[in-house]
N, C-alpha and C. Protein backbone atom coordinates (compact mmCIF):
# COMPACT_ATOMS: atom_id res chain seq x y z
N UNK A 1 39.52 8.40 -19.55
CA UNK A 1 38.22 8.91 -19.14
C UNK A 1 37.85 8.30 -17.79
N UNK A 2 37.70 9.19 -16.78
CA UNK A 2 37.15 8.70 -15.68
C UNK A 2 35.69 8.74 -15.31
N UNK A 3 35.28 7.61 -14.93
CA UNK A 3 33.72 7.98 -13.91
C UNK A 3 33.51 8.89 -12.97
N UNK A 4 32.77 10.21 -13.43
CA UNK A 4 32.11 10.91 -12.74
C UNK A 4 30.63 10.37 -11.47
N UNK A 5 29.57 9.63 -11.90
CA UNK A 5 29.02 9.48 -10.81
C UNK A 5 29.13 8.21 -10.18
N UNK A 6 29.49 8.62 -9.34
CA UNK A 6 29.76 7.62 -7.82
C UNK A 6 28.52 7.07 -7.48
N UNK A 7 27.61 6.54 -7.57
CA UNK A 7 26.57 6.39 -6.71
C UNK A 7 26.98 5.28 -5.49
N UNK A 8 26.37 5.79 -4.41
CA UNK A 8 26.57 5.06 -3.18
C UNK A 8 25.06 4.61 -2.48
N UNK A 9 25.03 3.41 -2.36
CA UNK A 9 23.47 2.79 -2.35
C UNK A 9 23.27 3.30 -0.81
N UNK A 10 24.00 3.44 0.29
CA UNK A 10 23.46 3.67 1.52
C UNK A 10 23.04 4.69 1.78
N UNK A 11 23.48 5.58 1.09
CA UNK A 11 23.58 7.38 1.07
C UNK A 11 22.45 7.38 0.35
N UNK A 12 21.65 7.02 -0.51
CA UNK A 12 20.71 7.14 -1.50
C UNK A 12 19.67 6.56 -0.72
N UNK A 13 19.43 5.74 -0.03
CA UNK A 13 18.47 5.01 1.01
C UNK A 13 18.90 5.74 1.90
N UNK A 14 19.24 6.25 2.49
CA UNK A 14 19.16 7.23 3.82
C UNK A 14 18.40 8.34 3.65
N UNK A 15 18.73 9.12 2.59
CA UNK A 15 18.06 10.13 2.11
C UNK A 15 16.69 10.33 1.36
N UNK A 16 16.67 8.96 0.63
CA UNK A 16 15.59 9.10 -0.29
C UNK A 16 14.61 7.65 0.18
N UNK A 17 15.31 7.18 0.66
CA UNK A 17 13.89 5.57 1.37
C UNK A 17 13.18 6.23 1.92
N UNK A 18 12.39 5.20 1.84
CA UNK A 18 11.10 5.19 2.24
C UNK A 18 10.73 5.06 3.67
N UNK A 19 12.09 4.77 4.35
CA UNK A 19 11.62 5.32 6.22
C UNK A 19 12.04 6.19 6.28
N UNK A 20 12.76 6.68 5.66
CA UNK A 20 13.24 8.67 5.66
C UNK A 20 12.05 9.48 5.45
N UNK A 21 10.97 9.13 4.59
CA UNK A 21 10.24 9.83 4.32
C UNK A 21 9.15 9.63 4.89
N UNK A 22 8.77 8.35 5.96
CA UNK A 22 8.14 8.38 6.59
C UNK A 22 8.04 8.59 7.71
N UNK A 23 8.87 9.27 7.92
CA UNK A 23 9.70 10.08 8.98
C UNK A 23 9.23 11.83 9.50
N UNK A 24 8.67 12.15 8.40
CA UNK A 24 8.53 13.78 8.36
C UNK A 24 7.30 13.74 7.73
N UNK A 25 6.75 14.82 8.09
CA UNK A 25 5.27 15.17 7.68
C UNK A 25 5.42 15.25 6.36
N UNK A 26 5.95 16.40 6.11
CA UNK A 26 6.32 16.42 4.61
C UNK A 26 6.45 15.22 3.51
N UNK A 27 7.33 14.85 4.47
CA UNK A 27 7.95 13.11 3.47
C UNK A 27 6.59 12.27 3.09
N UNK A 28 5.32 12.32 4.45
CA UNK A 28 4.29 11.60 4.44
C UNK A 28 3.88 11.79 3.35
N UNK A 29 3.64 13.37 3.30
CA UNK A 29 2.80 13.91 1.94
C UNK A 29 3.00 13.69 0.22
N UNK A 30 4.79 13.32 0.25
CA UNK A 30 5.32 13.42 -1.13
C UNK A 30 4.74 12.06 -1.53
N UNK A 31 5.15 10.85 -0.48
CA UNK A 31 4.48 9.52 -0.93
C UNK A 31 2.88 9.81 -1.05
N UNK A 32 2.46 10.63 -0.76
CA UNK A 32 0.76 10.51 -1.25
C UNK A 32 0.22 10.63 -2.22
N UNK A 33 1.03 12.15 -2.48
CA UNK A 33 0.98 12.54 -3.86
C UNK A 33 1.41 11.67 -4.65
N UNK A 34 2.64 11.13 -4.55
CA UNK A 34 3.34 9.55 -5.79
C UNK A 34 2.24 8.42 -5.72
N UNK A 35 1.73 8.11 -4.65
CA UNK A 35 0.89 7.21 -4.65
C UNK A 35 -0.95 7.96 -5.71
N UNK A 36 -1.02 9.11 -5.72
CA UNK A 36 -2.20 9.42 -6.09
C UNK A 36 -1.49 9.66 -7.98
N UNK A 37 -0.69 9.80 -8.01
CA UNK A 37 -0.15 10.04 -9.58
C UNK A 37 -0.15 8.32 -10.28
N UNK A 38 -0.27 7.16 -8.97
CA UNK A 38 0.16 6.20 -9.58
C UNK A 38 1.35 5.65 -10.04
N UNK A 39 2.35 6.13 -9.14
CA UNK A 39 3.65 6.05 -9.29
C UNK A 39 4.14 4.08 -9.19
N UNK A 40 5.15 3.86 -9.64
CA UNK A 40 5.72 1.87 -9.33
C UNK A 40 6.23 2.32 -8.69
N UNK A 41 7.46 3.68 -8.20
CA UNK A 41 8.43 3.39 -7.60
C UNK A 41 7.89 4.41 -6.51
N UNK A 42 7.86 4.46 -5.42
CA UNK A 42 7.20 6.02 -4.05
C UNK A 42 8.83 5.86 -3.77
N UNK A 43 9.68 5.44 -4.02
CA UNK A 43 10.90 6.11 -3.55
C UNK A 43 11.99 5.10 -4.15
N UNK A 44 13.50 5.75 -3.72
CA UNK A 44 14.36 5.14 -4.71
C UNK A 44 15.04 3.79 -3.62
């Protein structure tokens, strides 16, 4: 049986951190909304 997911920590912070997303208007907005839901984590 082999491992299917690979996760790769740089690729996952490039895409999904939190200066990626503060990067784009959009991105601004998703952390707002996570922040107004009360989210622990606004990004991975």
């Amino acid at each position: 049986m082999d491992i299917k997911f690979k996760r790769k920590k740089r690729i996952t912070n490039k895409v999904h951190g939190f200066l990626k997303r503060m990067s784009s208007k959009a991105g601004v907005a998703v952390l707002k909304r996570r922040r107004a839901r009360g989210r622990n984590k606004l990004t991975a």
